[in-house]
Protein backbone atom coordinates (compact mmCIF):
# COMPACT_ATOMS: atom_id res chain seq x y z
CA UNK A 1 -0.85 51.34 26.05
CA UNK A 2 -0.72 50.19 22.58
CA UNK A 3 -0.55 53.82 21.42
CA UNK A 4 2.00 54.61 23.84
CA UNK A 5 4.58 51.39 22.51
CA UNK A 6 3.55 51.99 18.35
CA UNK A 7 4.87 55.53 19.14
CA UNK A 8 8.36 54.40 21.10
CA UNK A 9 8.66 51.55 18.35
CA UNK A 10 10.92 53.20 15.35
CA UNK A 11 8.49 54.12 12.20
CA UNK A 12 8.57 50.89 9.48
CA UNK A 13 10.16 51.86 6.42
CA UNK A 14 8.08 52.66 3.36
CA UNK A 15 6.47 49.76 1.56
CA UNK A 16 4.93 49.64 -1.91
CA UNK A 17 1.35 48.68 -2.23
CA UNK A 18 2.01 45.07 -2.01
CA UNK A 19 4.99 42.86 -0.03
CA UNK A 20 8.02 42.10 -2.77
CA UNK A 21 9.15 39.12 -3.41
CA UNK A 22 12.81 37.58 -4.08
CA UNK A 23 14.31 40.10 -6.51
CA UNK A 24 14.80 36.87 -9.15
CA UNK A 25 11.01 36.09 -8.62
CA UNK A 26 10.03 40.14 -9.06
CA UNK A 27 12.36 39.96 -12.40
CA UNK A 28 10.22 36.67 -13.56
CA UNK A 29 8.64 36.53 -16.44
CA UNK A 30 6.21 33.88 -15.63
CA UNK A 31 6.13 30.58 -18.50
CA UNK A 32 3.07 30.95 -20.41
CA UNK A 33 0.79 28.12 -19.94
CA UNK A 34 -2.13 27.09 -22.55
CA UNK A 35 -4.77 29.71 -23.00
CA UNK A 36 -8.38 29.70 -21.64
CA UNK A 37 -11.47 28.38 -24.07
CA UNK A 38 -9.70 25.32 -25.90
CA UNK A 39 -12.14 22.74 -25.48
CA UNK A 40 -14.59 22.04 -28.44
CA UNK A 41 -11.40 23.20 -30.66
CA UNK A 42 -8.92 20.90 -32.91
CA UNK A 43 -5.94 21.39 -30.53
CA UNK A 44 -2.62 21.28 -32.11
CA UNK A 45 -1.34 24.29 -30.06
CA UNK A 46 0.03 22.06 -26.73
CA UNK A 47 1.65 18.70 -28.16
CA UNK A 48 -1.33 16.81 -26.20
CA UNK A 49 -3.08 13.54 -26.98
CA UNK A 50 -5.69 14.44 -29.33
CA UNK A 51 -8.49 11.45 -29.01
CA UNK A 52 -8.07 10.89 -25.15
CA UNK A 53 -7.20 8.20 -22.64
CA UNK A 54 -7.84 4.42 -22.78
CA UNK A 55 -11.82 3.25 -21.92
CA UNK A 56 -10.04 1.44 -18.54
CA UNK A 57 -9.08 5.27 -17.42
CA UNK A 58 -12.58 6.27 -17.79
CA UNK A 59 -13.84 2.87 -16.13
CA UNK A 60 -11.87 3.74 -13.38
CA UNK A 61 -12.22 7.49 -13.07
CA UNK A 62 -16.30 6.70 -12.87
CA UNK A 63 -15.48 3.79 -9.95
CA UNK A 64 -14.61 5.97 -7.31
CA UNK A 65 -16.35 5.92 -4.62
CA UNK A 66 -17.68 9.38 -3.27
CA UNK A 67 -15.69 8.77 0.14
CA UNK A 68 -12.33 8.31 -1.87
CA UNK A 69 -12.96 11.72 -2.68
CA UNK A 70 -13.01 12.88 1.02
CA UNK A 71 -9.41 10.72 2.19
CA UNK A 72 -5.77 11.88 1.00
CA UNK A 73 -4.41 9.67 -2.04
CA UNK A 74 -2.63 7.19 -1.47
CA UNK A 75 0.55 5.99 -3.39
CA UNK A 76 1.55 2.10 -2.36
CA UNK A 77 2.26 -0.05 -5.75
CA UNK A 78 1.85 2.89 -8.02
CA UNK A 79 5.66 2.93 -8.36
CA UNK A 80 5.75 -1.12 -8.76
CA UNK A 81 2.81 -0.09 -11.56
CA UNK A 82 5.34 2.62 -13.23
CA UNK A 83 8.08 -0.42 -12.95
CA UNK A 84 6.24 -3.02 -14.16
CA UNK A 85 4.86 -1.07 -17.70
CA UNK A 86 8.57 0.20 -18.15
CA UNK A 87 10.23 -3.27 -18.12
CA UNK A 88 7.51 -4.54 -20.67
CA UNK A 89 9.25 -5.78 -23.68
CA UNK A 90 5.61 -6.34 -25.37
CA UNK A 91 4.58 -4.91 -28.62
CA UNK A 92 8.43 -4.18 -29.55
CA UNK A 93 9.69 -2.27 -26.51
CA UNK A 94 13.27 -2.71 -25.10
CA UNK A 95 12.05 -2.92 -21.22
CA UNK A 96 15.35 -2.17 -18.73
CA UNK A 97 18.15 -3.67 -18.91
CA UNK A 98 18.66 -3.40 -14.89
CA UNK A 99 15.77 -3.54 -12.68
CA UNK A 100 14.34 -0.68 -11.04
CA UNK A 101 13.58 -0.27 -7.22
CA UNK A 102 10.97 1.39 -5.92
CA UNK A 103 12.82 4.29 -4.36
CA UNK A 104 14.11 5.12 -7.89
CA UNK A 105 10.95 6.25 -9.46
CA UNK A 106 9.68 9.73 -7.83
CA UNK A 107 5.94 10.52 -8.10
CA UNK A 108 4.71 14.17 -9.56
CA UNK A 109 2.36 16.30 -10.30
CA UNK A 110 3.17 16.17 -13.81
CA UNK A 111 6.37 17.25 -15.14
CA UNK A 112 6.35 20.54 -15.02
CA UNK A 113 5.94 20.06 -11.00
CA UNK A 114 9.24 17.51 -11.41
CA UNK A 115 11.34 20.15 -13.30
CA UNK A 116 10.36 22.79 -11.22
CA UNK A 117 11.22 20.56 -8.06
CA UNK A 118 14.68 19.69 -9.95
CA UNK A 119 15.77 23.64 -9.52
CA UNK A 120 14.40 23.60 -5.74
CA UNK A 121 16.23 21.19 -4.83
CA UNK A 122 19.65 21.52 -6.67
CA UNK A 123 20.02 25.00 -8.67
CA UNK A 124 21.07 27.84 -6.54
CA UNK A 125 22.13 31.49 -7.05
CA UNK A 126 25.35 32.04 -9.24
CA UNK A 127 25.29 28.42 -10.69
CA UNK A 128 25.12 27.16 -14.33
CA UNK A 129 21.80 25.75 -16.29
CA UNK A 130 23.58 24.16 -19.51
CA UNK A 131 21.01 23.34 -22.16
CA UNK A 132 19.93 23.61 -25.68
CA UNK A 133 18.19 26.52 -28.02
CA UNK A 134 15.34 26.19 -28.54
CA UNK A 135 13.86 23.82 -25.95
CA UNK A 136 10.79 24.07 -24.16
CA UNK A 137 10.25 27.27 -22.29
CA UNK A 138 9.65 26.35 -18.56
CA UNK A 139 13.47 25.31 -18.10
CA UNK A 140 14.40 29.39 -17.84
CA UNK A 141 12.23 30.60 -15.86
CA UNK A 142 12.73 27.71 -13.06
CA UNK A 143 16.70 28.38 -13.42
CA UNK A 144 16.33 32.43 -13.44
CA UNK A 145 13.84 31.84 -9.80
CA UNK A 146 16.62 30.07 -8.55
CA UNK A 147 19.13 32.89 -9.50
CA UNK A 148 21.17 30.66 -12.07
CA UNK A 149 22.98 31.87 -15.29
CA UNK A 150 21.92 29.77 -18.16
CA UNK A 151 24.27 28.64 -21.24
CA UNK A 152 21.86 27.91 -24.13
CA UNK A 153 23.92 26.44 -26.64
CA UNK A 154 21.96 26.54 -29.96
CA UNK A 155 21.13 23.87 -32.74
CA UNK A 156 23.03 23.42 -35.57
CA UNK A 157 22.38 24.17 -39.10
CA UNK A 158 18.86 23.75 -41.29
CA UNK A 159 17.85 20.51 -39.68
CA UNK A 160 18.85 21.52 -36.04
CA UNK A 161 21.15 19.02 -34.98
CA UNK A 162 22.02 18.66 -32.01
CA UNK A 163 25.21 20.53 -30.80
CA UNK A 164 27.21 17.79 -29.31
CA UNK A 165 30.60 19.22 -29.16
CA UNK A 166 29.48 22.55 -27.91
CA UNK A 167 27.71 21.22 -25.37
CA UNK A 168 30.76 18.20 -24.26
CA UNK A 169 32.84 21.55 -23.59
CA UNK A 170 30.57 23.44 -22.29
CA UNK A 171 30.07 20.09 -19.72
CA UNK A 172 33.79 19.40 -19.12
CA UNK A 173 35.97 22.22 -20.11
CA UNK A 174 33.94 25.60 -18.61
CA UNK A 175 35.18 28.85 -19.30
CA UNK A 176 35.40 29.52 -15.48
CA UNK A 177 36.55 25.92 -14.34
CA UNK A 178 32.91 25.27 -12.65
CA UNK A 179 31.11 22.47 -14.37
CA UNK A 180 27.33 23.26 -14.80
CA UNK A 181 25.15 22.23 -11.97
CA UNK A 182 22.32 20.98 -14.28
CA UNK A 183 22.60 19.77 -17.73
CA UNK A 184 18.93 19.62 -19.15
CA UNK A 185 18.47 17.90 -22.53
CA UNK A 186 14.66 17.37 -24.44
CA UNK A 187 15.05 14.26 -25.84
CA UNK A 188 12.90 14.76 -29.19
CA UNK A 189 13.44 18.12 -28.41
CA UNK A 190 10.49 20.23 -28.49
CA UNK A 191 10.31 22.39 -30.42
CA UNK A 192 12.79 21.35 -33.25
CA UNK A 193 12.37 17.37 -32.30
CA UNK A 194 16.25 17.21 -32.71
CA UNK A 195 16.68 13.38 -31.83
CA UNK A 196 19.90 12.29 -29.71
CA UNK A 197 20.51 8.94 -29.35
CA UNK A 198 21.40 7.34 -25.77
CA UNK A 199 24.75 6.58 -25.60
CA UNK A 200 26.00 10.22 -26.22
CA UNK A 201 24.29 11.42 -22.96
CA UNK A 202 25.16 8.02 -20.95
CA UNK A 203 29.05 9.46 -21.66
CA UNK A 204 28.28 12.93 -20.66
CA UNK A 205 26.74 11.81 -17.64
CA UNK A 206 29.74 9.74 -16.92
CA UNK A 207 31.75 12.46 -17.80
CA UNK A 208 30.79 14.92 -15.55
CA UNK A 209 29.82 13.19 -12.22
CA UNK A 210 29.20 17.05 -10.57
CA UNK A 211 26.44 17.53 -13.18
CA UNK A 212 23.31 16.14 -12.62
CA UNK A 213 22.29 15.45 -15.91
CA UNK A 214 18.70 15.59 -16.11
CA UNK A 215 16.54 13.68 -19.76
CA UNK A 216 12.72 15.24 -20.83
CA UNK A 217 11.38 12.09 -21.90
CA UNK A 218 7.87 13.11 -22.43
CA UNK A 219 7.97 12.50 -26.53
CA UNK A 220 10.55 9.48 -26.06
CA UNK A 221 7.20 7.43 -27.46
CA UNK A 222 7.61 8.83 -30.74
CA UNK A 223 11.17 7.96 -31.39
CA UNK A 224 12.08 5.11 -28.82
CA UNK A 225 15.71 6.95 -27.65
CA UNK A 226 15.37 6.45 -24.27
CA UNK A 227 18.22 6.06 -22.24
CA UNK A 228 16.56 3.70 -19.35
CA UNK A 229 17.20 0.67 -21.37
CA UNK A 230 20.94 1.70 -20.98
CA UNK A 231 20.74 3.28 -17.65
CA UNK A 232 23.08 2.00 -14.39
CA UNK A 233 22.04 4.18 -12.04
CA UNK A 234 24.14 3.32 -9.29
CA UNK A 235 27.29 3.92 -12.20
CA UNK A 236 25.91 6.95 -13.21
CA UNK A 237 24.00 8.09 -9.93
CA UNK A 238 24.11 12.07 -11.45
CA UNK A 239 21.99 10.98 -14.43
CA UNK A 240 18.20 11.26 -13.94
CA UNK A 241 14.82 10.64 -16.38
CA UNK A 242 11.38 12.39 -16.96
CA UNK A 243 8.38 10.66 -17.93
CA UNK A 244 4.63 11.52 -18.05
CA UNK A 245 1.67 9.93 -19.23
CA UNK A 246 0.46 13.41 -20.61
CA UNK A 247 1.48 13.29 -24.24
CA UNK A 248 0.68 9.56 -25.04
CA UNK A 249 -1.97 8.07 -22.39
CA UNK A 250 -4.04 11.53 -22.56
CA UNK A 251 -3.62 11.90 -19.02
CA UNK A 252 -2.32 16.11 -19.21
CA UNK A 253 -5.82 17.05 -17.27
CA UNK A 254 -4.63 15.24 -14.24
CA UNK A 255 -0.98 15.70 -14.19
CA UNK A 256 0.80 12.28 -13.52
CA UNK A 257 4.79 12.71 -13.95
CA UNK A 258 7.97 10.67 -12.99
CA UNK A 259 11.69 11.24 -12.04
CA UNK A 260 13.66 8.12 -12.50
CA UNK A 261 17.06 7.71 -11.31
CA UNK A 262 19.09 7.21 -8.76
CA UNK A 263 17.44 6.50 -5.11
CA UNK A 264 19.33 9.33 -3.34
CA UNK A 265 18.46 11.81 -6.07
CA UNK A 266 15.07 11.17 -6.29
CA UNK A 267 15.25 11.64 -2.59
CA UNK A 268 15.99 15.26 -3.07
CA UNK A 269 13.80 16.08 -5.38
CA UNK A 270 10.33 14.53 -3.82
CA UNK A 271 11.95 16.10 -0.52
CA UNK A 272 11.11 19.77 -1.73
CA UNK A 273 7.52 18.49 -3.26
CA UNK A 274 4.11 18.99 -1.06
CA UNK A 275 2.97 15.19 0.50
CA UNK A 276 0.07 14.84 -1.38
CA UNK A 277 0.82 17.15 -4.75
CA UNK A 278 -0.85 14.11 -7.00
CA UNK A 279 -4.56 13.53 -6.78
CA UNK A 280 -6.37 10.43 -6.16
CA UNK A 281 -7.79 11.20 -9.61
CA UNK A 282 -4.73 11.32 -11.15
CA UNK A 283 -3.55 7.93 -8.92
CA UNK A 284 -6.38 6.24 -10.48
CA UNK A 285 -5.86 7.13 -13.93
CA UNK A 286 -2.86 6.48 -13.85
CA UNK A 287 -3.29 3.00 -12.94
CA UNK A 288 -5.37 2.21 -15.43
CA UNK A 289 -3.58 3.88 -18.24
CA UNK A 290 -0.37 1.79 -17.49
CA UNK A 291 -2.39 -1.40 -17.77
CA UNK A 292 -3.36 -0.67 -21.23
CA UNK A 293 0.32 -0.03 -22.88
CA UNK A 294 -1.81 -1.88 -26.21
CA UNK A 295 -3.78 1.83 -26.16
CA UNK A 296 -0.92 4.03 -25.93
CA UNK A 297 0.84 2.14 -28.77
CA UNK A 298 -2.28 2.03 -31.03
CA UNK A 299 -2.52 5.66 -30.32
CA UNK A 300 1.12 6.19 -31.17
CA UNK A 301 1.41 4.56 -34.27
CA UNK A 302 -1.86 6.13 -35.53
CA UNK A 303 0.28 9.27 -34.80
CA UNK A 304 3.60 8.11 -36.87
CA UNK A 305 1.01 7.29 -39.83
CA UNK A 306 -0.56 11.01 -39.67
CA UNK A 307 2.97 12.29 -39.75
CA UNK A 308 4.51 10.59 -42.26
CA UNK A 309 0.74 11.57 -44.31
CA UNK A 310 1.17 15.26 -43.43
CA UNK A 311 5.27 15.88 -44.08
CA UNK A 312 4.23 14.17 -47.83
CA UNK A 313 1.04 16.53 -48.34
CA UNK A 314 3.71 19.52 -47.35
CA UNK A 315 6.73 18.09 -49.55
CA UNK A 316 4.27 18.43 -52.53
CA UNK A 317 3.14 21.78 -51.74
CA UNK A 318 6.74 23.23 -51.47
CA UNK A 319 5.74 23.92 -47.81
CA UNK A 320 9.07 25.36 -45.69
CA UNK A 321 8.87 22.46 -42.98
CA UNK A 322 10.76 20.34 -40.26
CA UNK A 323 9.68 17.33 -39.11
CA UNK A 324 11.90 14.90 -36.75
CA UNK A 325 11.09 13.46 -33.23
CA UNK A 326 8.05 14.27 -31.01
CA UNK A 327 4.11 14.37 -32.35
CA UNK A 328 4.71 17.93 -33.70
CA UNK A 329 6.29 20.17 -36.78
CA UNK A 330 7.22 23.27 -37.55
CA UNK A 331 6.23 25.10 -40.98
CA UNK A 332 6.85 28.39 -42.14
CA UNK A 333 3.26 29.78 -43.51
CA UNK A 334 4.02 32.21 -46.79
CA UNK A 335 1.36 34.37 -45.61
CA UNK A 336 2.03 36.74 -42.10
CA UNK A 337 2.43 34.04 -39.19
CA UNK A 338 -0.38 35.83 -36.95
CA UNK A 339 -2.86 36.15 -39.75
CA UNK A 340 -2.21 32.51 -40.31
CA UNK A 341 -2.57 31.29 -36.72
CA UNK A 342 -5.54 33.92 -36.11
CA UNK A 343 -7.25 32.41 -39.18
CA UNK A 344 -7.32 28.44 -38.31
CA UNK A 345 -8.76 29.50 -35.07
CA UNK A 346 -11.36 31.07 -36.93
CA UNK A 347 -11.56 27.66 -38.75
CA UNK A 348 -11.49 26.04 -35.20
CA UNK A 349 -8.10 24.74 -35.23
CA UNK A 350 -5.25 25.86 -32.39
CA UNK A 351 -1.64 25.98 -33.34
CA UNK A 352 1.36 27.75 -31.70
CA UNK A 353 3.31 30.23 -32.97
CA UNK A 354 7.26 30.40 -32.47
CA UNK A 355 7.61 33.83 -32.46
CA UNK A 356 10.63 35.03 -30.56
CA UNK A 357 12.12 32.07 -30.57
CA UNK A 358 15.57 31.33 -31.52
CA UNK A 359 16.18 30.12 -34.60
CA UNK A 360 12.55 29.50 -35.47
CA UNK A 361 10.83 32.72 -34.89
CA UNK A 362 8.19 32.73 -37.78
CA UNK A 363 6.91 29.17 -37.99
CA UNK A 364 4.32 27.70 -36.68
CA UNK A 365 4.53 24.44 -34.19
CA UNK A 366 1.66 21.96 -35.09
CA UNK A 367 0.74 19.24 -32.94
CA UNK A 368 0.45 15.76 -34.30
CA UNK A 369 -3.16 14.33 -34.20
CA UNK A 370 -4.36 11.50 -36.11
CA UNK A 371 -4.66 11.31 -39.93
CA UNK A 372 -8.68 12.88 -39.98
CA UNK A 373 -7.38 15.04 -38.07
CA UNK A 374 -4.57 16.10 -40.14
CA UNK A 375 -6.32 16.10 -42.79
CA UNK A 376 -9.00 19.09 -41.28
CA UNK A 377 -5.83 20.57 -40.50
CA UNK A 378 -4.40 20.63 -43.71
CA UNK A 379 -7.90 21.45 -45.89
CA UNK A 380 -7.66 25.13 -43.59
CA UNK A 381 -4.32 25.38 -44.33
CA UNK A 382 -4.19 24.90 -47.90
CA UNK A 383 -7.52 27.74 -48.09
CA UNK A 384 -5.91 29.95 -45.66
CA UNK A 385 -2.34 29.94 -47.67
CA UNK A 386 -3.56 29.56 -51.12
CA UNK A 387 -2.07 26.65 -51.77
CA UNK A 388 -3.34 24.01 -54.23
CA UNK A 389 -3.98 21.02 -52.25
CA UNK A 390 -3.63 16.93 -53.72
C-alpha cells in the first residue's frame, strides 16, 4: 500500500546533499569567535580580564550544591542585584540619576546572545543597520541574517573620531526618507576606542524616536561615558544599554549580559531568548561578582596604570600607535603583521590582528593586562621588532 501511494504521490524535487537554509543565513559568513588552545597563554587577543574574577566568585562557584546542578536556574533578585551595583555611587561612580525597575534590566547569555536577540526581535528584511567603521564584528552578521542593509559610516581622521554629523544625517535626514531601524554605537569603540560622550547619543535618541538606538557598554569601565546616569527611559523609551560582567569582573567563561532600557523593549528582546539561556553557574557568579564592585575597580585601575605604562614605552620607541577608550590598542608592527603576531605566539603571547579591517588593516589590537603583564608583552615585542627597549 505504501508502494502503491509513494508512486501516485508527485516525485519531490531535487535536493542537495543537505536541507538549505534562509538564503541570508546560506550567504553568512559566520563571526569568528576566539580560537581553540588559549589557556596557559598571555591572552591579549579577546579584550578579556586577564587575572580573573573576585575570590567571592570562586567561593561561590565551589558552594553549589550537587542538586543545584540537577534544577533549572533561577533568576528572582538577580535584577534587584544588577540595580543595586549600578546605582552605587561608591569608589567615585555616578550611580542613576532615575531609579531602575526591575522589568528594565533584561537577563542574557552574555552579550553577544543580547545583540543577537536585538536583530530577532526588531531588524527585518529590507531595513537599515546604521553604525560605525570599524566596530566590533558580530553587529553584521546578526543584521545580514536578518536580511538588513547596513550603513557603516566610518571614523574620522588619524585619531578616529567619531563621525557625529555623518551619522545625525544618516539618523534624521535618510537618503530614502526611512529612518534606520537600529542605530548601534560601541561606546569605547572597539577596535579604535573612539570615546563619545553621553549627551550626543541622549539627542539622537530623542531625535529619532523610530530608531531604537541601541549603546555596547561592555568597556564603559575604562572611560566612565555611560549614558545610564543620564538615561529617562520612559522620555527616551527607543534608547537601550548593554552591559556584561565579561571584560571587568572576568566572568566571559560563563556569559552573564544585560539590556537596560525601557520595560516594553526589554520585553521584546527577552521575548525571542530561550527561558533558561543563563546558567545557574553563571547566576551564581554573577552574584558574587556584583557584591565585590571594590575588585572590579582595583582591577580596573591596575589596567589604566598598565596603559598609561605601555602608550609611554611605545611613544619612546617611535611605535605607530592608538590608544583611547577600552583595555586595548592598536600598533602598527614595522616588521610583516603575520610574522609579528605568529612570532609572540611563539613567545606565548596572543594578540589580534586587524587585517581587513577598515581603516586599520595592518595593526595589531592588544589587549590591556596589567603592568607585569605588559611588560612580558612588550620585552617580545621589542626582540621580535628590533627595537631598542628603555
Amino acid at each position: 500500500m505504501a508502494d502503491q501511494q509513494a508512486a501516485m504521490d508527485p516525485p519531490l524535487p531535487a535536493q542537495p546533499g543537505f536541507p538549505l537554509a534562509r538564503p541570508e543565513v546560506e550567504a553568512l559568513h559566520a563571526y569568528s569567535a576566539p580560537l581553540e588552545g588559549r589557556r596557559g597563554l598571555l591572552r591579549l587577543d579577546f579584550n578579556e580580564n586577564t587575572v580573573g574574577p573576585s575570590p567571592l566568585v570562586v567561593e561561590a562557584l565551589r558552594a553549589i550544591p550537587p542538586e543545584q546542578i540537577a534544577i533549572y536556574p533561577e533568576y528572582d533578585g538577580l535584577r534587584e542585584a544588577v540595580i543595586a551595583n549600578l546605582a552605587d555611587r561608591s569608589h567615585g561612580r555616578p550611580g542613576l540619576a532615575r531609579p531602575l525597575l526591575s522589568d528594565q534590566i533584561g537577563l542574557l547569555n552574555g552579550v553577544d546572545a543580547a545583540i543577537h536577540a536585538i536583530f530577532h526581535a526588531y531588524g527585518d528584511r529590507g531595513e537599515t543597520l546604521l553604525t560605525t567603521s570599524p566596530t566590533f564584528g558580530y553587529y553584521s552578521p546578526c543584521a545580514q541574517m536578518q536580511g538588513m542593509a547596513i550603513e557603516a559610516i566610518p571614523y574620522e581622521g588619524a585619531d578616529f573620531h567619531f563621525p557625529l554629523e555623518a551619522i545625525r544625517r544618516s539618523l534624521l535626514q535618510p537618503a530614502d526618507g526611512t529612518p534606520p531601524r537600529l542605530l548601534l554605537l560601541c561606546n569605547p569603540n572597539n577596535p579604535t576606542g573612539t570615546r563619545l560622550a553621553p549627551e550626543p547619543i541622549l539627542e539622537l535618541a530623542a531625535a529619532a524616536p523610530r530608531t531604537l538606538v541601541v549603546v555596547d557598554e561592555l568597556y564603559e569601565a575604562f572611560t566612565g561615558d555611560s549614558v545610564l546616569p543620564l538615561a529617562d527611559f520612559e522620555a527616551t523609551p527607543n534608547l537601550l544599554v548593554l552591559r556584561s560582567l565579561a571584560k571587568t569582573a572576568g566572568l566571559a567563561g560563563l556569559r552573564m549580559g544585560f539590556a537596560i532600557g525601557h520595560a516594553a523593549v526589554v520585553d521584546r528582546i527577552c521575548r525571542v531568548t530561550g527561558p533558561y539561556d543563563i546558567n545557574s553557574f553563571a547566576v551564581a557568579a554573577a552574584y558574587a561578582a556584583l557584591q565585590d564592585q571594590a575588585y572590579v575597580e582595583a582591577y580596573v585601575a591596575e589596567v589604566l596604570r598598565a596603559r598609561d605604562w605601555i602608550a609611554q614605552q611605545l611613544i619612546r620607541a617611535d611605535v605607530r600607535h592608538h590608544v583611547a577608550g577600552g583595555n586595548y590598542l592598536l600598533l602598527w608592527p614595522r616588521g610583516d603583521v603575520a610574522a609579528v603576531d605568529a612570532a609572540l605566539r611563539e613567545a606565548g603571547i596572543l594578540v589580534r590582528a586587524m587585517s581587513g579591517k577598515p581603516l586599520i588593516d595592518g595593526s595589531l589590537r592588544v589587549s590591556l593586562g596589567t603592568t607585569e603583564q605588559m611588560q612580558r608583552f612588550w620585552q617580545a615585542y621589542t626582540r621580535i621588532e628590533g627595537l631598542i627597549s628603555t
